[in-house]
C-alpha atoms as a PDB file:
ATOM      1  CA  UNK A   1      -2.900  -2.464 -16.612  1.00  0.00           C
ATOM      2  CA  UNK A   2      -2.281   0.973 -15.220  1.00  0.00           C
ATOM      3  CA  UNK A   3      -2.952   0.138 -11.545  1.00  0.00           C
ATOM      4  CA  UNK A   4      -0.342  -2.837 -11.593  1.00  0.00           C
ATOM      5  CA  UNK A   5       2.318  -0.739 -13.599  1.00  0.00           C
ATOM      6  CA  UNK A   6       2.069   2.265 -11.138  1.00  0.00           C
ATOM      7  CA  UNK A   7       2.464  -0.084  -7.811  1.00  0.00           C
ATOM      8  CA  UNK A   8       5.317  -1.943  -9.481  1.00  0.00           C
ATOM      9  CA  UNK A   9       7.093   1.388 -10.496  1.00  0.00           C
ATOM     10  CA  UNK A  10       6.486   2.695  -6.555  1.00  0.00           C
ATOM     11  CA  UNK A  11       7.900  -0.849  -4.928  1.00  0.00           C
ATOM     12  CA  UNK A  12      10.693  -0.987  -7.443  1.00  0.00           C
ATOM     13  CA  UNK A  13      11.875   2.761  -6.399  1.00  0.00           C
ATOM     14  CA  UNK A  14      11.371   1.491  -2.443  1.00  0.00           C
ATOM     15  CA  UNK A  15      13.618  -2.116  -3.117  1.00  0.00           C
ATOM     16  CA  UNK A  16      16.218   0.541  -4.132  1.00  0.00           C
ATOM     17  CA  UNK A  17      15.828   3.564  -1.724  1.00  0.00           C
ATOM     18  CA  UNK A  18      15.765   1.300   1.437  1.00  0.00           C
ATOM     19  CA  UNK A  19      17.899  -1.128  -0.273  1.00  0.00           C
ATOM     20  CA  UNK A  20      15.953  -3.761   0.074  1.00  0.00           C
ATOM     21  CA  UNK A  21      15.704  -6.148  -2.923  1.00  0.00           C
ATOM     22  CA  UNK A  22      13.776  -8.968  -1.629  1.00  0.00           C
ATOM     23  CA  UNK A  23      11.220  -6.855   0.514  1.00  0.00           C
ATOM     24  CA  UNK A  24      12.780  -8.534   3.862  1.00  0.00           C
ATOM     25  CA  UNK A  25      12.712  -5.518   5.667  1.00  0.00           C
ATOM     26  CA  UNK A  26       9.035  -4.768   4.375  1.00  0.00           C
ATOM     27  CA  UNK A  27       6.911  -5.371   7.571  1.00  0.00           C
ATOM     28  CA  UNK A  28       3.625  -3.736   6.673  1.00  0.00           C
ATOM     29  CA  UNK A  29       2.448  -1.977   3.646  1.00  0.00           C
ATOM     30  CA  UNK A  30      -1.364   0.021   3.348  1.00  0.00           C
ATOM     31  CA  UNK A  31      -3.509   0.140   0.251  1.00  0.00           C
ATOM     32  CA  UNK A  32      -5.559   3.430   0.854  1.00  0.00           C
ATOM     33  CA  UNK A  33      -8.800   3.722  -1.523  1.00  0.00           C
ATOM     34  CA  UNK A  34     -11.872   5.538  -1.747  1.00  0.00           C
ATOM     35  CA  UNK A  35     -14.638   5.156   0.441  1.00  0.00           C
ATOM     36  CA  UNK A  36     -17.116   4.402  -2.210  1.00  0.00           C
ATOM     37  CA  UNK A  37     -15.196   1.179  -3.219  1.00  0.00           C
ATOM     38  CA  UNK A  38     -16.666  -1.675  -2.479  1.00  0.00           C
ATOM     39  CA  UNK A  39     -15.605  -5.002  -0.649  1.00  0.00           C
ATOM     40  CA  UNK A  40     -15.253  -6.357  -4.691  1.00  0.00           C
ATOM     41  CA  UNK A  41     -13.024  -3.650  -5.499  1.00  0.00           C
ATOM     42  CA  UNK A  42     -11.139  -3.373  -2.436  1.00  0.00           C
ATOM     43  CA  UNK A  43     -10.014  -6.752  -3.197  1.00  0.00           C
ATOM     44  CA  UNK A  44      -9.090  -6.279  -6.773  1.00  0.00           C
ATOM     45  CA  UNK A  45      -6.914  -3.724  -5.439  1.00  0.00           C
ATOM     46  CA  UNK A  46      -4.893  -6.076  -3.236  1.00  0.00           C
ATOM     47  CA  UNK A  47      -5.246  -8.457  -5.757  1.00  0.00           C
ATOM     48  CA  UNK A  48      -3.440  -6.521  -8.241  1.00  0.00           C
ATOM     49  CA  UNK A  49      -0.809  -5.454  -5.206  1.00  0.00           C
ATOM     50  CA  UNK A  50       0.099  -9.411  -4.304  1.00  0.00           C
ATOM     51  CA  UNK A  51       0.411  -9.605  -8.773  1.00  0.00           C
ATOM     52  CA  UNK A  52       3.339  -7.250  -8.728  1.00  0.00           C
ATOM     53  CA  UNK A  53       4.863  -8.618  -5.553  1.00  0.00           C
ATOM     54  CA  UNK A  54       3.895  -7.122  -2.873  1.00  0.00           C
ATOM     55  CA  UNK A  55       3.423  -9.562   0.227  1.00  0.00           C
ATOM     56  CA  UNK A  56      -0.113 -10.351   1.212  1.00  0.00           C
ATOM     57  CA  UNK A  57       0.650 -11.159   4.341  1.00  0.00           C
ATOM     58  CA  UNK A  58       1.975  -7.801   4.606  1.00  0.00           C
ATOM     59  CA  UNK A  59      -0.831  -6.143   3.094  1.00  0.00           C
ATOM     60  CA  UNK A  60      -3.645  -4.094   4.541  1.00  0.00           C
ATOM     61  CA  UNK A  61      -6.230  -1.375   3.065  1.00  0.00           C
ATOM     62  CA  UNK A  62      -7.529   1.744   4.520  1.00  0.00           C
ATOM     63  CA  UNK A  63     -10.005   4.185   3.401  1.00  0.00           C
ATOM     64  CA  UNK A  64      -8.343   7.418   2.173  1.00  0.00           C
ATOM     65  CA  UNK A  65      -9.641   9.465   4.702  1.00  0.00           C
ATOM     66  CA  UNK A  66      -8.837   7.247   7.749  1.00  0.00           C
ATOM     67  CA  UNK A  67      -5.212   6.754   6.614  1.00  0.00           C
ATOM     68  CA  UNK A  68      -5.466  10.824   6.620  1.00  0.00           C
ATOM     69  CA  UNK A  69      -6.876  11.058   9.859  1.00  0.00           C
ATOM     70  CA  UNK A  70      -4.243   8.179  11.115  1.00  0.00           C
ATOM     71  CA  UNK A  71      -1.291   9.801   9.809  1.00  0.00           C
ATOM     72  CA  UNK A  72      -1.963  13.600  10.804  1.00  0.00           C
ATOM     73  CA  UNK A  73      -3.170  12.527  14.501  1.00  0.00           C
ATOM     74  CA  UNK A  74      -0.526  10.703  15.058  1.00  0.00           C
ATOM     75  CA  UNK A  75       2.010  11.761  12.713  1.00  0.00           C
ATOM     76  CA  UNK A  76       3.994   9.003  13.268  1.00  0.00           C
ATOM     77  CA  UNK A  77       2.146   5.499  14.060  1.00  0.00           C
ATOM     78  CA  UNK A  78       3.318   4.080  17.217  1.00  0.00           C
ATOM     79  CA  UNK A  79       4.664   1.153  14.592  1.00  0.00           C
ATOM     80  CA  UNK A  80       8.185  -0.542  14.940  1.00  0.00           C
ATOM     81  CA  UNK A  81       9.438  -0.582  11.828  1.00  0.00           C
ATOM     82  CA  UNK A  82       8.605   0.567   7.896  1.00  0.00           C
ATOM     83  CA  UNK A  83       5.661   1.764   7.440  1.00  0.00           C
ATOM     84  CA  UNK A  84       4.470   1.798   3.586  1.00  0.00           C
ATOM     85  CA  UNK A  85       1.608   3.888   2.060  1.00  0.00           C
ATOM     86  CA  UNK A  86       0.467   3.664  -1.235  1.00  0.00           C
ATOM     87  CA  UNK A  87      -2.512   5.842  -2.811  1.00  0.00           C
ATOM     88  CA  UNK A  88      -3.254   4.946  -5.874  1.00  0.00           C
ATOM     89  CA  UNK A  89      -5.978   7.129  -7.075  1.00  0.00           C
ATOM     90  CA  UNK A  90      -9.130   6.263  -8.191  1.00  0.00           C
ATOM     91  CA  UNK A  91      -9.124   3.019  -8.899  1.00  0.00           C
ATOM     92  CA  UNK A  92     -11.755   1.135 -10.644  1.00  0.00           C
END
């Protein structure tokens, strides 16, 4: 499966660039998608992020162009901590 290959590639290379093996220091991480997907898909997606390890309690999606707007107006969230983004493409 493509999508679940790509996100474990991407959390692999951040468990070694923050040196972070066991995702401790991993307090939020954001999913962004298209708009058109739907709840079903949405939740495939996360789905497929918990498979490969990623933390569902640490897990939250966004729509592409809201985690656009939330990054450029802010440039940096007012977040304490690491802040994770992955895009993914178009998933389906």
């Amino acid at each position: 499966e493509v999508e679940a290959a790509i996100l474990r590639a991407v959390l692999d290379g951040y468990r070694i660039e923050a040196n972070d093996p066991t995702l401790a220091n991993l307090e939020r991480v954001v999913l962004t998608h298209p708009v058109s997907h739907r709840p079903a898909a949405v939740a495939a997606l996360k789905r497929v992020a918990a498979r490969v390890g990623l933390p569902a309690d640490k897990l939250d999606t966004a729509e592409e162009p809201v985690a656009l707007g939330w990054f450029c107006g802010r440039q940096r969230p007012e977040f304490d901590g690491r802040l994770f983004v992955i895009d993914t493409g178009h998933y389906t």
